[in-house]
C-alpha atoms as a PDB file:
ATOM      1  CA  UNK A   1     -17.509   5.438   7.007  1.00  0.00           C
ATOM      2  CA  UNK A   2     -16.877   1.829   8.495  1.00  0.00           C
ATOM      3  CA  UNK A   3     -13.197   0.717   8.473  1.00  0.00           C
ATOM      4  CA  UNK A   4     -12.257  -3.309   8.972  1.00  0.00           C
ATOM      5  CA  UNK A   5      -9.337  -3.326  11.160  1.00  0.00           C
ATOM      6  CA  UNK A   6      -7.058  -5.853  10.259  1.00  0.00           C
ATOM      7  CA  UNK A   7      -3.629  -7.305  11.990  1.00  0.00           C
ATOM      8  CA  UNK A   8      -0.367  -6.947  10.819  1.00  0.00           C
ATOM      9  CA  UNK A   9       1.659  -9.098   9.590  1.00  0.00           C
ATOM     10  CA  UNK A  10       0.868 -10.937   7.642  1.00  0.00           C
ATOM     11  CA  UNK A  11      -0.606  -8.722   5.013  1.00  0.00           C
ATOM     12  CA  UNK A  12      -3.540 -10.391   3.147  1.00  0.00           C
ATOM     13  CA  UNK A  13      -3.192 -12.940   0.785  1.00  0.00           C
ATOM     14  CA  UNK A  14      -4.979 -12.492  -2.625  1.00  0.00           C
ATOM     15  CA  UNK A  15      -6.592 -15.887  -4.010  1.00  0.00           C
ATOM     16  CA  UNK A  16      -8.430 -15.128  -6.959  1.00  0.00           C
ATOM     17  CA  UNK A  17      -9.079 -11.774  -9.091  1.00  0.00           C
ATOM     18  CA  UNK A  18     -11.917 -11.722 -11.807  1.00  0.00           C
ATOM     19  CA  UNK A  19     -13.939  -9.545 -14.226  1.00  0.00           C
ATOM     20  CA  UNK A  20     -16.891  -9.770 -16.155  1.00  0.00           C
ATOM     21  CA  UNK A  21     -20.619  -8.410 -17.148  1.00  0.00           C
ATOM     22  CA  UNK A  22     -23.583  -9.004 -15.303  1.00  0.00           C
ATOM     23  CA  UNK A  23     -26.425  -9.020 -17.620  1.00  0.00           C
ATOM     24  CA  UNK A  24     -30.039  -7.744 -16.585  1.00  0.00           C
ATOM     25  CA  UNK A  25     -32.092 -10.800 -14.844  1.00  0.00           C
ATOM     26  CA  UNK A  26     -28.888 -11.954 -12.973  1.00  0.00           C
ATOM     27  CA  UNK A  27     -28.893 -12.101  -9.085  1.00  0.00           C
ATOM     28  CA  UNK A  28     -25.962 -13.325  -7.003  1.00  0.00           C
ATOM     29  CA  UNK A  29     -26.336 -16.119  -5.197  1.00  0.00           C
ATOM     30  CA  UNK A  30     -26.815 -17.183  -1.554  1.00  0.00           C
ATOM     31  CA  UNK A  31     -23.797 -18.484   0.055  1.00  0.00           C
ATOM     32  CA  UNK A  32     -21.142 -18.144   3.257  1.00  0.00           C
ATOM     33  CA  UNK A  33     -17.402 -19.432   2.630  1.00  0.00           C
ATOM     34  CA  UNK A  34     -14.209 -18.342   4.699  1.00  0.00           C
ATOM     35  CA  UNK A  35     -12.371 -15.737   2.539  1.00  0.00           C
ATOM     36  CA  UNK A  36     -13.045 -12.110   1.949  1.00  0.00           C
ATOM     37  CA  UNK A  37     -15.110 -11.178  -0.984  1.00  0.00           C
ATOM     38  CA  UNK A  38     -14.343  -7.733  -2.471  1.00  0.00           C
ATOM     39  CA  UNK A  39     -16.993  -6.431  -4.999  1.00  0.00           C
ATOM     40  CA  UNK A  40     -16.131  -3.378  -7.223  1.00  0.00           C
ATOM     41  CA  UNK A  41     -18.505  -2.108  -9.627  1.00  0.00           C
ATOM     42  CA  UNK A  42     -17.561  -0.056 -12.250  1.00  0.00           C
ATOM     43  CA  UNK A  43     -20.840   0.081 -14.232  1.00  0.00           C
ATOM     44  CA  UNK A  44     -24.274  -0.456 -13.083  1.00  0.00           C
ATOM     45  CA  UNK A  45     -25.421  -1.798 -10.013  1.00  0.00           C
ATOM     46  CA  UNK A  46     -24.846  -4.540  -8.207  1.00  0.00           C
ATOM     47  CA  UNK A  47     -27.298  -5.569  -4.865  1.00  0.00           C
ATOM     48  CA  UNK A  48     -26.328  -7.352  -2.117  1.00  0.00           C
ATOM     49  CA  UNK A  49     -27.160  -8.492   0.906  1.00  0.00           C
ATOM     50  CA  UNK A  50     -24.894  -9.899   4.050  1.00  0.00           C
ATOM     51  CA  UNK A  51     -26.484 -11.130   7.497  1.00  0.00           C
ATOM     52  CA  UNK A  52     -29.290  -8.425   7.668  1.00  0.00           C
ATOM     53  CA  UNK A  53     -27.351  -5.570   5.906  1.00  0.00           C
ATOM     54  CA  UNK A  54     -28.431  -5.045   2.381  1.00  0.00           C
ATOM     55  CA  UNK A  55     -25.964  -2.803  -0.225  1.00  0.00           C
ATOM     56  CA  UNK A  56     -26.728  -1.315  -3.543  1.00  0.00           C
ATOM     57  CA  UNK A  57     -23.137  -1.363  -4.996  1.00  0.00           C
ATOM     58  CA  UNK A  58     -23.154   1.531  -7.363  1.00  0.00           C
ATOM     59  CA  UNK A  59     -20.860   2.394 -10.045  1.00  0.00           C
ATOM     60  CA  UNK A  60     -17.647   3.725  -8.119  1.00  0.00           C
ATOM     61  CA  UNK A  61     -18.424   1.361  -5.131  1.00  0.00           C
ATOM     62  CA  UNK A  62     -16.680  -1.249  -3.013  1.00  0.00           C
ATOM     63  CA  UNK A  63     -18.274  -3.779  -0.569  1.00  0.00           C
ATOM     64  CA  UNK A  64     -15.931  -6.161   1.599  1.00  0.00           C
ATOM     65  CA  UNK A  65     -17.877  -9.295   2.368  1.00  0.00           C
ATOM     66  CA  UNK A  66     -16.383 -10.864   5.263  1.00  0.00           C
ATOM     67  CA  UNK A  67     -15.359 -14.601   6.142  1.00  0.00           C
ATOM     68  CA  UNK A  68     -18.154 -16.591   7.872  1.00  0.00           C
ATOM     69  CA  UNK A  69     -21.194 -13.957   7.141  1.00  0.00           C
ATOM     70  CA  UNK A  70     -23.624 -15.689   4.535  1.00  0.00           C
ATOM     71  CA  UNK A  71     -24.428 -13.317   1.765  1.00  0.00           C
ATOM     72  CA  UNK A  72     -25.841 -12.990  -1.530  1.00  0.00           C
ATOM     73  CA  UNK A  73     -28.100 -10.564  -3.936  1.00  0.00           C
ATOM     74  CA  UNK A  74     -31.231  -9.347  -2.631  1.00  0.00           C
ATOM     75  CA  UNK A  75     -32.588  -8.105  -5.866  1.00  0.00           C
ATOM     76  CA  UNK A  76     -31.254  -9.176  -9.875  1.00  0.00           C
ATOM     77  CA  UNK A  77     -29.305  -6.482 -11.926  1.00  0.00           C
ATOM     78  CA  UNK A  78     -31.773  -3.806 -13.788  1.00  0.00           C
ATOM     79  CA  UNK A  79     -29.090  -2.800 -15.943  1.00  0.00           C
ATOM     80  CA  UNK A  80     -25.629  -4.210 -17.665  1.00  0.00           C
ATOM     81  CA  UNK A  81     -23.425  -4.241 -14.593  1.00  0.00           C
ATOM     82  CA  UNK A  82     -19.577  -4.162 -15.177  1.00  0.00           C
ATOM     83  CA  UNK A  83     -17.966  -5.620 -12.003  1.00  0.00           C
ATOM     84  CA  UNK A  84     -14.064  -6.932 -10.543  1.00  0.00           C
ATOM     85  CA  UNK A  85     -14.556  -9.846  -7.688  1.00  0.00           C
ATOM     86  CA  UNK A  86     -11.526 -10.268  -5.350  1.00  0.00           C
ATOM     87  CA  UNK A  87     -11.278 -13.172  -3.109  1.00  0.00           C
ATOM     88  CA  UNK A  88      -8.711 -12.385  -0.154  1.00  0.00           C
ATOM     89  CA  UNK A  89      -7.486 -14.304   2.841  1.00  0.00           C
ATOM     90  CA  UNK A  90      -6.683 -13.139   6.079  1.00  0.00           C
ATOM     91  CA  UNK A  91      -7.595 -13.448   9.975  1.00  0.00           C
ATOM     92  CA  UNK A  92     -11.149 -11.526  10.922  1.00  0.00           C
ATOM     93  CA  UNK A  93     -11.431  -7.977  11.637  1.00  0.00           C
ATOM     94  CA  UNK A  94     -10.163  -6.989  14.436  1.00  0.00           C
ATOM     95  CA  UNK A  95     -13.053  -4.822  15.159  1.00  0.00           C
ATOM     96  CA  UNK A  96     -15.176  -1.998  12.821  1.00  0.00           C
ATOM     97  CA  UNK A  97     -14.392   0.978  13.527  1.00  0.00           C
ATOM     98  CA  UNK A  98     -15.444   4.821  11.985  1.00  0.00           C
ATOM     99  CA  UNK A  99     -12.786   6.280   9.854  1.00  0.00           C
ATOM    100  CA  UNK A 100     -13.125   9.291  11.975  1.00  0.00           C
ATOM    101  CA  UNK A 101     -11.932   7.652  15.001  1.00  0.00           C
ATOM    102  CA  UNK A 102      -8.651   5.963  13.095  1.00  0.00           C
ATOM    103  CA  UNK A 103      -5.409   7.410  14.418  1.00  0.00           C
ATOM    104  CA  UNK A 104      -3.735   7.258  11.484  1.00  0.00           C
ATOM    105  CA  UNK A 105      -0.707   8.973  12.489  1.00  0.00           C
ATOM    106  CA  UNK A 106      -0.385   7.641  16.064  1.00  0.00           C
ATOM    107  CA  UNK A 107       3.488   6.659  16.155  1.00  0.00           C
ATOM    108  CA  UNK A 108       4.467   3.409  16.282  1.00  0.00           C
ATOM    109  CA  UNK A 109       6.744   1.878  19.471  1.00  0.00           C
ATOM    110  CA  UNK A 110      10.355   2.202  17.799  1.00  0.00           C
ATOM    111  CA  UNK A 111      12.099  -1.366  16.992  1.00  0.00           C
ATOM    112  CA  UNK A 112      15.508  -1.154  18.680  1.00  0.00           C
ATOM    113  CA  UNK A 113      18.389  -4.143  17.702  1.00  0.00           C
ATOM    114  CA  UNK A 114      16.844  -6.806  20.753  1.00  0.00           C
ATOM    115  CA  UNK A 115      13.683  -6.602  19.093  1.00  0.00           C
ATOM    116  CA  UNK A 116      13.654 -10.099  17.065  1.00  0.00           C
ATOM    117  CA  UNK A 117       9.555  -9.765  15.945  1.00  0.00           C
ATOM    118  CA  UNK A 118       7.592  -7.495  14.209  1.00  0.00           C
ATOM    119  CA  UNK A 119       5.747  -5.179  16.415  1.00  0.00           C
ATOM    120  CA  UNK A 120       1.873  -5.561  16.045  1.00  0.00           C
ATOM    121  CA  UNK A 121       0.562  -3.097  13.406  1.00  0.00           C
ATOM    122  CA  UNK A 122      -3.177  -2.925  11.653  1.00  0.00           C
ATOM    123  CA  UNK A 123      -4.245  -1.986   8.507  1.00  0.00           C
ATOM    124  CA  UNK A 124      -7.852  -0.472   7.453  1.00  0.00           C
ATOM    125  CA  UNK A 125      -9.735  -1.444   4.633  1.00  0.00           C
ATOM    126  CA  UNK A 126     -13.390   0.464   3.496  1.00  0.00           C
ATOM    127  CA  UNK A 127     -16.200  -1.916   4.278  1.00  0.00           C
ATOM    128  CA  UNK A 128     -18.242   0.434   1.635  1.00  0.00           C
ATOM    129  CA  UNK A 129     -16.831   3.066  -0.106  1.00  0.00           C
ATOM    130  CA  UNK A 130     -17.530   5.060  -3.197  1.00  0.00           C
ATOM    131  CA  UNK A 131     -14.448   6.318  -4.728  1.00  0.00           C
ATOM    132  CA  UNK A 132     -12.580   7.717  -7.796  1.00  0.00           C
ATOM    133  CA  UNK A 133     -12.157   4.124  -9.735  1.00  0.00           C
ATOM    134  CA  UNK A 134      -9.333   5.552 -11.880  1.00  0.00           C
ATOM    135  CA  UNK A 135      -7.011   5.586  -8.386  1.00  0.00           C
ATOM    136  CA  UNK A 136      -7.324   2.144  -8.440  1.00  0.00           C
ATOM    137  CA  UNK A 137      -8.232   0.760 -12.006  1.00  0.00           C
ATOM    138  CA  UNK A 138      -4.375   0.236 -13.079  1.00  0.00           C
ATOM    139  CA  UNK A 139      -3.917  -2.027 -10.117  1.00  0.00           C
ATOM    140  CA  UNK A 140      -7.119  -4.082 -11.416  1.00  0.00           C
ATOM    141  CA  UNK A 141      -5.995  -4.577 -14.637  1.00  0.00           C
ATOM    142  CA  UNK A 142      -2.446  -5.617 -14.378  1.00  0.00           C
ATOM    143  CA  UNK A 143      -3.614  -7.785 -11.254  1.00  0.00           C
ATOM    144  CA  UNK A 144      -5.903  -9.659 -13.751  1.00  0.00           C
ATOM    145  CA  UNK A 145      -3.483  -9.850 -15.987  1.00  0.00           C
ATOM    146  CA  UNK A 146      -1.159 -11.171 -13.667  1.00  0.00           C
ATOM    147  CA  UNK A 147      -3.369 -13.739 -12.786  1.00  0.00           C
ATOM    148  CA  UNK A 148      -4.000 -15.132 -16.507  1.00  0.00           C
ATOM    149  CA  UNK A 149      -0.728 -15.451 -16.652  1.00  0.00           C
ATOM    150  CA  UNK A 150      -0.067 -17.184 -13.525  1.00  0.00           C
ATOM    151  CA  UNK A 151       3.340 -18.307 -12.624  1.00  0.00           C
ATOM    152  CA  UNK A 152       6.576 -18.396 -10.060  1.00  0.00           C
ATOM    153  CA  UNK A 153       7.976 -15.295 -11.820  1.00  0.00           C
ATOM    154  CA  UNK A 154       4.588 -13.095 -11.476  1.00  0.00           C
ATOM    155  CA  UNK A 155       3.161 -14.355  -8.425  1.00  0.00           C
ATOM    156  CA  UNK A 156       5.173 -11.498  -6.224  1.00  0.00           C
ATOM    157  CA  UNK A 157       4.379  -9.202  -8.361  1.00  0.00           C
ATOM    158  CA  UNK A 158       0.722 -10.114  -8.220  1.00  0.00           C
ATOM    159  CA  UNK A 159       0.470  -9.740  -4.465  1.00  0.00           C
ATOM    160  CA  UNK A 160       2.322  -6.968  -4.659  1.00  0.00           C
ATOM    161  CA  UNK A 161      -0.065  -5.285  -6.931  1.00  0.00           C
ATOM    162  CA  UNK A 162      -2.814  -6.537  -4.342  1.00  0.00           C
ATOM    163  CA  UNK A 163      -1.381  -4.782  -1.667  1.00  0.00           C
ATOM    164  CA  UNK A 164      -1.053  -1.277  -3.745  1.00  0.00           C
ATOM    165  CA  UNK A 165      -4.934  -2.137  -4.263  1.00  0.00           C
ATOM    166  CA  UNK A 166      -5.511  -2.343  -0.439  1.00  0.00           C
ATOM    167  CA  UNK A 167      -3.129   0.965   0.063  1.00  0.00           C
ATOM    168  CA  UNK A 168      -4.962   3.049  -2.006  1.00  0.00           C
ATOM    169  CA  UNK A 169      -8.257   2.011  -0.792  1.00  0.00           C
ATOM    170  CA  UNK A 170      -7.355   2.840   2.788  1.00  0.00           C
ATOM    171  CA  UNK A 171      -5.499   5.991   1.637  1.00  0.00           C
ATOM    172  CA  UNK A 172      -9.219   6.729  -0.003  1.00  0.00           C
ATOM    173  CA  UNK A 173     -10.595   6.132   3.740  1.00  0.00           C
ATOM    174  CA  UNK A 174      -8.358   8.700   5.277  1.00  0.00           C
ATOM    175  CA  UNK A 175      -8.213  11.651   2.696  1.00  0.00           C
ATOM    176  CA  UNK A 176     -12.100  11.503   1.768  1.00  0.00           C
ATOM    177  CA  UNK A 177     -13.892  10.518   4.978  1.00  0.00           C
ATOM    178  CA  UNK A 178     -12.037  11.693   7.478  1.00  0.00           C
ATOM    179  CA  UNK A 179     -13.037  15.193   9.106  1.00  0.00           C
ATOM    180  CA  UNK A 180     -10.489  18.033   9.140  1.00  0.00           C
ATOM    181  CA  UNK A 181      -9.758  18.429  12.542  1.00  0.00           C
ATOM    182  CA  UNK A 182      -8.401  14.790  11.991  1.00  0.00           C
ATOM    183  CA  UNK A 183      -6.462  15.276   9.401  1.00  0.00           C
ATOM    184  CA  UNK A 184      -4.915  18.631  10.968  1.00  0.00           C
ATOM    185  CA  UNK A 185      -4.420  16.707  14.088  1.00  0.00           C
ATOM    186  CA  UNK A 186      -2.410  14.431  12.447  1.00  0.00           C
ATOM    187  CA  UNK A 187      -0.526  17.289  10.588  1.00  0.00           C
ATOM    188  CA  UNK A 188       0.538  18.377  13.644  1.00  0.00           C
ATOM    189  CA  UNK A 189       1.403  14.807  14.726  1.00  0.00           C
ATOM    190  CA  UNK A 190       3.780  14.489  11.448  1.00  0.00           C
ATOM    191  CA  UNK A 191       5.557  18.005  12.051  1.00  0.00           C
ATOM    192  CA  UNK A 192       5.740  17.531  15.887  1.00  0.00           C
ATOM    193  CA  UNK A 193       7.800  13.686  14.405  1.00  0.00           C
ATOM    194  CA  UNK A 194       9.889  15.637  11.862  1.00  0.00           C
ATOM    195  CA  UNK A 195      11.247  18.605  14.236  1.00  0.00           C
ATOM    196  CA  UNK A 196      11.638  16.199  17.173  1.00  0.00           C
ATOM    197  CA  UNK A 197      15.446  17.134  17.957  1.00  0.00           C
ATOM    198  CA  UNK A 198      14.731  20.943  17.606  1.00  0.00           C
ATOM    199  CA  UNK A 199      13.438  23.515  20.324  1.00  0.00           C
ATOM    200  CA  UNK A 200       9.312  24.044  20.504  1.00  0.00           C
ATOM    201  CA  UNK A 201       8.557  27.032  18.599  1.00  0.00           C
ATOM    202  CA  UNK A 202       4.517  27.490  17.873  1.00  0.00           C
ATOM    203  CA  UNK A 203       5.200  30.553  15.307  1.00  0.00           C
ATOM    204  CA  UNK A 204       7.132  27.204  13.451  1.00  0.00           C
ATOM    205  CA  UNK A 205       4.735  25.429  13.857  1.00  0.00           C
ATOM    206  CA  UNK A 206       2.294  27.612  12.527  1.00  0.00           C
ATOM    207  CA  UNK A 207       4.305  28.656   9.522  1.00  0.00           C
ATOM    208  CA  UNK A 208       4.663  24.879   8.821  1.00  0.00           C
ATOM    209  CA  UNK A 209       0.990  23.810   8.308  1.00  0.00           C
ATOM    210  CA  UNK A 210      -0.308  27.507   7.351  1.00  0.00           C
ATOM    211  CA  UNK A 211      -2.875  27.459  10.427  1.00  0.00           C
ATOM    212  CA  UNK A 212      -3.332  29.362  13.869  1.00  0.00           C
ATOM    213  CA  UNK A 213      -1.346  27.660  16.130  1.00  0.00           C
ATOM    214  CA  UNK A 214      -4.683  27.818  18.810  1.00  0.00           C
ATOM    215  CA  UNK A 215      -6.538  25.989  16.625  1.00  0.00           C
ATOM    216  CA  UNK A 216      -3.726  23.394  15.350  1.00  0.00           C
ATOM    217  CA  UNK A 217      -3.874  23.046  19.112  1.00  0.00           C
ATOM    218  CA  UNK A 218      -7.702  22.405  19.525  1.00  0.00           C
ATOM    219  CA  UNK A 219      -7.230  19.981  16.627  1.00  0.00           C
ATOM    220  CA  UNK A 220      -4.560  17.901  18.558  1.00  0.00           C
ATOM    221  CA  UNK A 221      -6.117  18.047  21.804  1.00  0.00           C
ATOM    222  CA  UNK A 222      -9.672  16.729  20.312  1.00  0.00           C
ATOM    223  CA  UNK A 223      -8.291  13.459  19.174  1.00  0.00           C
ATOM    224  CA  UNK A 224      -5.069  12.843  21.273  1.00  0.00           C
ATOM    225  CA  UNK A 225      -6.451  14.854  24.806  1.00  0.00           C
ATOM    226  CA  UNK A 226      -2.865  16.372  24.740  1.00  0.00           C
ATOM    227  CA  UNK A 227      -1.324  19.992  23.643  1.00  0.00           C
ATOM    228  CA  UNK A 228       1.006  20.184  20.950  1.00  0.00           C
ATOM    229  CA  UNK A 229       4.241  20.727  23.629  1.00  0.00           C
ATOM    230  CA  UNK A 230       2.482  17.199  25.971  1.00  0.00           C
ATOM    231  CA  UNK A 231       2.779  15.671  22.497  1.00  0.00           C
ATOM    232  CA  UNK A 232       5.991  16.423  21.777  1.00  0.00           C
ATOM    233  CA  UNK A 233       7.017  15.680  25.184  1.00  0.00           C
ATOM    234  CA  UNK A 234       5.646  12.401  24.751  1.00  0.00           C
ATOM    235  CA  UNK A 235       7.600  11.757  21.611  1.00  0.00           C
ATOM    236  CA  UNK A 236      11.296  12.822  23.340  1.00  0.00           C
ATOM    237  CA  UNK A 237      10.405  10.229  26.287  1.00  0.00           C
ATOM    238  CA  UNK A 238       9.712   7.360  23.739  1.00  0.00           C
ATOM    239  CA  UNK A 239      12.595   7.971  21.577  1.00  0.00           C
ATOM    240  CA  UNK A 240      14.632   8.580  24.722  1.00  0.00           C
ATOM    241  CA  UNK A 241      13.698   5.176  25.917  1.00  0.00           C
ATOM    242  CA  UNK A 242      14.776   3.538  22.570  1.00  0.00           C
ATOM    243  CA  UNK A 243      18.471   5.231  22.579  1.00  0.00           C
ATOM    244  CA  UNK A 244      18.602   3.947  26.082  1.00  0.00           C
ATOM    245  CA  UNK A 245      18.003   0.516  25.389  1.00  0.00           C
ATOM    246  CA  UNK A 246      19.876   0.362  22.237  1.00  0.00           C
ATOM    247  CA  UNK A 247      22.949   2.661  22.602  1.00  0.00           C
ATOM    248  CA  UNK A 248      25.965   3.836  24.349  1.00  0.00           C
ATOM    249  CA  UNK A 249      24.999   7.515  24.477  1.00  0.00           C
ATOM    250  CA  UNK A 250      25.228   9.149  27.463  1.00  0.00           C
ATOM    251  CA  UNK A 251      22.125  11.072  29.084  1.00  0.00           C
ATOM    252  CA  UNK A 252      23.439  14.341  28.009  1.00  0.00           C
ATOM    253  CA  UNK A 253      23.800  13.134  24.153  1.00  0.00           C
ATOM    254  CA  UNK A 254      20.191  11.746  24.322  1.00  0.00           C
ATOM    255  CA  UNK A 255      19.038  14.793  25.857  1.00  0.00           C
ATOM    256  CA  UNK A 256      20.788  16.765  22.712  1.00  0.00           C
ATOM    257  CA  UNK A 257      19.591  13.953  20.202  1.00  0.00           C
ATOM    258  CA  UNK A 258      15.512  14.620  21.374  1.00  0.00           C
ATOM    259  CA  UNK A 259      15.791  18.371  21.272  1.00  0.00           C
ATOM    260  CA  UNK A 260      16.478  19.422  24.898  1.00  0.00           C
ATOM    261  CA  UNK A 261      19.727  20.454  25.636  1.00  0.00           C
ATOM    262  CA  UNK A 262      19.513  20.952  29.074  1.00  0.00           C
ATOM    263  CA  UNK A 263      20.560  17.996  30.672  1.00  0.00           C
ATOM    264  CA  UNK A 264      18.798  18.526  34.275  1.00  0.00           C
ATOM    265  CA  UNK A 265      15.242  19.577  32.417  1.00  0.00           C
ATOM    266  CA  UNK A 266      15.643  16.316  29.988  1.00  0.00           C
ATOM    267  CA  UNK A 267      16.322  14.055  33.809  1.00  0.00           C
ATOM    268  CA  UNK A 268      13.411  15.541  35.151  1.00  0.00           C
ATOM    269  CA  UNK A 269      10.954  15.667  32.312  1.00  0.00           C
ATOM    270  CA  UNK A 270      11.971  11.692  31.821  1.00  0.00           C
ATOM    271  CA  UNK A 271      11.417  11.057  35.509  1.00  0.00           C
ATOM    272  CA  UNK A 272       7.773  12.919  35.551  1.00  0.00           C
ATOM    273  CA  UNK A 273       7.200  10.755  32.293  1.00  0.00           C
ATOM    274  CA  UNK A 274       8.547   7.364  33.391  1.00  0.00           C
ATOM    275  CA  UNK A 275       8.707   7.816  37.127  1.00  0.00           C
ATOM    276  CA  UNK A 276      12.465   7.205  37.120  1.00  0.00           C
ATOM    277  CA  UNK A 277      15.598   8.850  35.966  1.00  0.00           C
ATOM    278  CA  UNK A 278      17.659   8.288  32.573  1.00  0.00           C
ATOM    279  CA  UNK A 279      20.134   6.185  34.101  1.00  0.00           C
ATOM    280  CA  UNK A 280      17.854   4.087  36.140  1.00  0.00           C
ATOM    281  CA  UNK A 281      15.697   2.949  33.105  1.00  0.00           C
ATOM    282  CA  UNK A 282      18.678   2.225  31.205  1.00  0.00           C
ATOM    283  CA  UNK A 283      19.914  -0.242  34.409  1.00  0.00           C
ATOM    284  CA  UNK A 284      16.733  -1.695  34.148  1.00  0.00           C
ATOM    285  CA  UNK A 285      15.940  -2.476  30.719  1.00  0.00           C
ATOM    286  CA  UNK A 286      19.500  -4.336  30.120  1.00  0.00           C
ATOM    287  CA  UNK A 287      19.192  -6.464  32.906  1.00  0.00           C
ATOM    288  CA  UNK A 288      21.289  -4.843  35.714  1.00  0.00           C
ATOM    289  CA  UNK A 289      18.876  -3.551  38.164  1.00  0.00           C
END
């Protein structure tokens, strides 16, 4: 399934939220404006057309029109169509992308206290999906009742609600379209983050996430191109890095704080990694070498 990409911050901003019935006969019509256009039909069918894609939005379904494409219906509803329209601001996709190839669990760079910005972070939203509508009905409801009702005191909460929409539909991305060896991978991406300051131990590991470690492994290695213990190397160099820059510790207590107590294994491991010892990135990163 196709995934927009989408930069963040800022998160999108919703403009306009709004319900009603399409009645047999009616066809949407032609047009191309700069905001998102978010179609969810609940009853019915709803067909539409963008560039020269065409979509038959069935009950359950969700199309994301995007900013600057011209759409509009490419045949008139047969039936009594029950649809919610969203109109959402933002930048364009960053690219399309498959939800298969999404590394959702991929860990973010650490902010340390010299950071003054927001790292850069994306977001994924369903270009068309069908879905369980009750996972995100309660969000469409109070967010049109929100908007009815318009004012200082409920427009937070509004966009709030809006982004709980736009959570759940890229939570509905990862769980449902996603292949397994994706989701174990990032299984063992989660555990790998969670027992970070505690020895390697595949039996753990194993007993953990109820699979054979060799194939937890396989899993990893298909979508990272590491092993479980690479990966977890990985992570003890990047959080290394970050106590470096942002702390007093010495090597030794980093070493202790990442899981390897052995001081002269945690210098060399960081020097294969980095291509320079503890001490020297620290010197380098605050400015004194």
């Amino acid at each position: 399934m196709q995934c927009l990409e989408l930069a963040i911050p800022p998160l999108p901003q919703l403009v306009l939220i709004g319900h009603g019935f399409w009645k047999p006969g009616q066809q949407h019509f032609v047009r191309s404006f700069n905001v998102y256009d978010m179609l969810i039909v609940l009853k019915g069918t709803l067909y539409m057309w963008e560039d020269d894609q065409q979509y038959d939005i069935r009950e359950g379904s969700v199309l994301v029109l995007e900013p600057g494409r011209t759409h509009g219906g490419h045949r008139p509803c047969e039936e009594t169509t029950e649809i919610y329209w969203i109109h959402f601001v933002h930048p364009a996709p960053v690219r399309t992308i498959d939800s298969s190839q999404i590394p959702w669990s991929v860990p973010i760079s650490q902010r340390t206290d010299f950071d003054i910005a927001p790292c850069p972070q994306v977001m994924y939203v369903p270009k068309f999906v069908e879905l369980h509508i009750s996972d995100i009905l309660p969000h469409l409801q109070r967010m049109l009742e929100l908007e009815q009702t318009l004012s200082p005191a409920n427009s937070l909460p509004l966009q709030a609600q809006f982004s709980g929409l736009l959570a759940e539909l890229q939570a509905s991305a990862r769980s449902r379209y996603t292949p397994r060896s994706r989701l174990l991978c990032d299984q063992v991406i989660m555990y790998l983050q969670q027992n970070l300051d505690r020895p390697f131990d595949a039996k753990h590991m194993e007993q953990a996430l109820h699979f054979h470690f060799d194939y937890l492994a396989r899993c990893l290695k298909r979508h990272t191109g590491m092993s479980p213990l690479q990966y977890l190397h990985d992570l003890q160099v990047k959080k290394a890095k970050s106590l470096l820059e942002s702390t007093g510790f010495s090597v030794s207590e980093i070493g202790l704080q990442v899981g390897i107590e052995n001081v002269n294994y945690f210098i060399r491991l960081f020097r294969t990694r980095t291509g320079m010892a503890p001490g020297q990135y620290r010197s380098m990163r605050m400015g004194r070498g």
